[in-house]
N, C-alpha and C. Protein backbone atom coordinates (compact mmCIF):
# COMPACT_ATOMS: atom_id res chain seq x y z
N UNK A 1 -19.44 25.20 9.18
CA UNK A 1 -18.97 23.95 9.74
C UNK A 1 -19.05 22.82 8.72
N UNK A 2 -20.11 23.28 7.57
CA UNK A 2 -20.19 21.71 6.70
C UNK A 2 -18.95 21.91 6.01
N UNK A 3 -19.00 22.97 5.75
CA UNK A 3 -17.67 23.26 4.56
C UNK A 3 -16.45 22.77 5.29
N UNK A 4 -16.07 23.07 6.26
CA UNK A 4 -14.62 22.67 7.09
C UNK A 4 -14.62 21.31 7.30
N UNK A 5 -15.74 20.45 7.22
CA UNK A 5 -15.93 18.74 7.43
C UNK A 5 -15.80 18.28 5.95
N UNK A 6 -16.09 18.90 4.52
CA UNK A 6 -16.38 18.35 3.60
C UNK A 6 -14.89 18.59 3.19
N UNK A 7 -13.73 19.68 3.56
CA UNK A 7 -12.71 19.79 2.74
C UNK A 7 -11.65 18.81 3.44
N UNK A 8 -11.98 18.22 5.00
CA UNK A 8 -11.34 17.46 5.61
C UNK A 8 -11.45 16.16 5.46
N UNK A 9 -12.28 16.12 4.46
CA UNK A 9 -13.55 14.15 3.91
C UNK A 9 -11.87 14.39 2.82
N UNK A 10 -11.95 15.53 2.27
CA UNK A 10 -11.12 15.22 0.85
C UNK A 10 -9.75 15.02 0.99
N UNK A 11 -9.15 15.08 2.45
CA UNK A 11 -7.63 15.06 2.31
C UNK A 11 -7.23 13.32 2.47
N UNK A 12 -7.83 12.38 3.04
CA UNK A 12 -7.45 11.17 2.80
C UNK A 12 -7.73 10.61 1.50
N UNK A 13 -8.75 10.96 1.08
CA UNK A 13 -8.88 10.65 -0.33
C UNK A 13 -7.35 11.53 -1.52
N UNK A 14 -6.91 12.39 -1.22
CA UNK A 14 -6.15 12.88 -1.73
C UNK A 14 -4.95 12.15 -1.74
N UNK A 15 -4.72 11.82 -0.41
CA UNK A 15 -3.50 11.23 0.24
C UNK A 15 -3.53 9.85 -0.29
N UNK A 16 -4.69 9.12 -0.47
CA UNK A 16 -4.70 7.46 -1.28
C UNK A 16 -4.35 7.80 -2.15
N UNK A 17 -5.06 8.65 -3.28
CA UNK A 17 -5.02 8.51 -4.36
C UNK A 17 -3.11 9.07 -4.89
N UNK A 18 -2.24 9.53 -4.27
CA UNK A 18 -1.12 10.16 -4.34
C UNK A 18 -0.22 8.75 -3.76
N UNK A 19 -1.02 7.71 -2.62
CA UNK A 19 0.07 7.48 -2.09
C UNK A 19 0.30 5.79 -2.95
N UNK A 20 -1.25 5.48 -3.44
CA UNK A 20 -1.38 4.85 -4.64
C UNK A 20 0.14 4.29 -5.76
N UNK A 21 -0.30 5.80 -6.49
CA UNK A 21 0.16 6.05 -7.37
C UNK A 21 2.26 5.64 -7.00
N UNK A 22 2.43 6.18 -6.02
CA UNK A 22 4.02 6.81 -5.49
C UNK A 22 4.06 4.69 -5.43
N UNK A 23 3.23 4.11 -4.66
CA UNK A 23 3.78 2.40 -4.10
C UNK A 23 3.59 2.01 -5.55
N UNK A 24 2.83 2.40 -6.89
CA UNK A 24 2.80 1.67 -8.14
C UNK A 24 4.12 1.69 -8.36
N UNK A 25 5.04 3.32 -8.59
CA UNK A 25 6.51 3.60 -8.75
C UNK A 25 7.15 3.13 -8.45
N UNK A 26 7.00 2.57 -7.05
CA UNK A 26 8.18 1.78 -6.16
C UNK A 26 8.06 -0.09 -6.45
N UNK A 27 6.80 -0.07 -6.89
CA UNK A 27 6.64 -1.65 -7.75
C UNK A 27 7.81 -2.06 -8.60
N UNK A 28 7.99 -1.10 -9.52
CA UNK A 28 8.92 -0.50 -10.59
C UNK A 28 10.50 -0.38 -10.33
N UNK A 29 10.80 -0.04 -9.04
CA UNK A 29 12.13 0.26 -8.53
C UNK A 29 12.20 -1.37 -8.13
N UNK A 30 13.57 -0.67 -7.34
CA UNK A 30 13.79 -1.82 -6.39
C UNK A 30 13.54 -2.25 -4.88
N UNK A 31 12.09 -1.61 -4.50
CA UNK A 31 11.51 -1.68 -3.31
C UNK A 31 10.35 -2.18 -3.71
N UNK A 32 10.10 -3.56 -4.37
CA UNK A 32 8.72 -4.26 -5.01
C UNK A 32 7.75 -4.34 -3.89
N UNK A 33 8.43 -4.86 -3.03
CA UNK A 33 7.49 -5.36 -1.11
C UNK A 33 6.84 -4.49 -0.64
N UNK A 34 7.58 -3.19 -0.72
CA UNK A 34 7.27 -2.03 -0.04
C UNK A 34 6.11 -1.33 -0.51
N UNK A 35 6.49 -1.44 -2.46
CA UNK A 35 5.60 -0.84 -3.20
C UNK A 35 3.98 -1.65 -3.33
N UNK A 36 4.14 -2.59 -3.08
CA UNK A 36 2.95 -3.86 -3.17
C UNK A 36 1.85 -3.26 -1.96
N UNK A 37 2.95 -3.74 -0.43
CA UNK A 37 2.05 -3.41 0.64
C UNK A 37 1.68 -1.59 0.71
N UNK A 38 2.77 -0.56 -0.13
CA UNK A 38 2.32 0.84 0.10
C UNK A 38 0.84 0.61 -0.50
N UNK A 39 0.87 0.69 -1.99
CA UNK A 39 -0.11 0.78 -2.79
C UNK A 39 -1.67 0.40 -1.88
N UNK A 40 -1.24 -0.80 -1.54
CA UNK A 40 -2.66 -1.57 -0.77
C UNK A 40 -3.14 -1.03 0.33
N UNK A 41 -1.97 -0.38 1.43
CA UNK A 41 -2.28 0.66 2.57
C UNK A 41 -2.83 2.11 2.24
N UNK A 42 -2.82 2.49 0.88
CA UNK A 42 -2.96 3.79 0.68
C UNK A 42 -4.14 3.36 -0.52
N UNK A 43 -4.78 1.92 -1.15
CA UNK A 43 -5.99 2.10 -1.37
C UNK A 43 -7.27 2.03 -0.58
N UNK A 44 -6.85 2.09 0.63
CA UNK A 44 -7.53 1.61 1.66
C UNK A 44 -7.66 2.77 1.99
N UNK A 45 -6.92 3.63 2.18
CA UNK A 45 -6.84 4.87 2.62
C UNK A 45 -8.22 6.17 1.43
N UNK A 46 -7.46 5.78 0.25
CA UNK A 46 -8.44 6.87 -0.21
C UNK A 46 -9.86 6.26 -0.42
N UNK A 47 -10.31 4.68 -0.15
CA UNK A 47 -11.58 4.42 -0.04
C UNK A 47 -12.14 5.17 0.86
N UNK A 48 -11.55 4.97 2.10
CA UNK A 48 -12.33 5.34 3.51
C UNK A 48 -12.09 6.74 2.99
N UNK A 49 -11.45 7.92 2.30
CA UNK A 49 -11.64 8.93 2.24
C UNK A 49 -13.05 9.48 1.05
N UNK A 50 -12.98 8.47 0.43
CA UNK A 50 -14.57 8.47 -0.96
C UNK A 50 -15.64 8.23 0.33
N UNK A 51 -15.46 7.32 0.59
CA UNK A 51 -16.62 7.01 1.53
C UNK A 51 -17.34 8.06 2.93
N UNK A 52 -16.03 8.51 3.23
CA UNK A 52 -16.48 9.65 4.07
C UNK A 52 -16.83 11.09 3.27
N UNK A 53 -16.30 11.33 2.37
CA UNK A 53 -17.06 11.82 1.17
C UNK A 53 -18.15 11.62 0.81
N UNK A 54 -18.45 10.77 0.36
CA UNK A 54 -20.22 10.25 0.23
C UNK A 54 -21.32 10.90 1.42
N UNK A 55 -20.60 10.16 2.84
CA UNK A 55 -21.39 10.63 3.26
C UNK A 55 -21.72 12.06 3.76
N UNK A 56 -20.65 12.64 3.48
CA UNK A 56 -20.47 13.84 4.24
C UNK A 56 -21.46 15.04 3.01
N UNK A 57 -21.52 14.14 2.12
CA UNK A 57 -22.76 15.15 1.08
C UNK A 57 -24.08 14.93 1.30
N UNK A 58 -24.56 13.83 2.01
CA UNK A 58 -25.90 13.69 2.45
C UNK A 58 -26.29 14.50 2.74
């Protein structure tokens, strides 16, 4: 059961850190707004996924 909670801590963190990266790209294009508020919704995202990480190794 720890193992199935610790690989499920890692998929939002996965998903920030991917969805990050994709709103930096779109900074770059011609969807600046989109890419600004993605980036910021999806660093938020892989915090709370580090963080549930953290704790989920206690």
């Amino acid at each position: 059961m720890n193992k199935q909670r610790k690989n499920s801590a890692n998929l939002p963190l996965v998903l920030g850190i991917l969805g990050f990266f994709a709103g930096i790209g779109l900074m770059f294009g011609e969807s600046k707004v989109i890419g600004i508020f993605g980036s910021i919704a999806s660093a938020g995202l892989a915090f709370k996924g580090y963080k549930e990480l953290k704790e989920s190794k206690k």
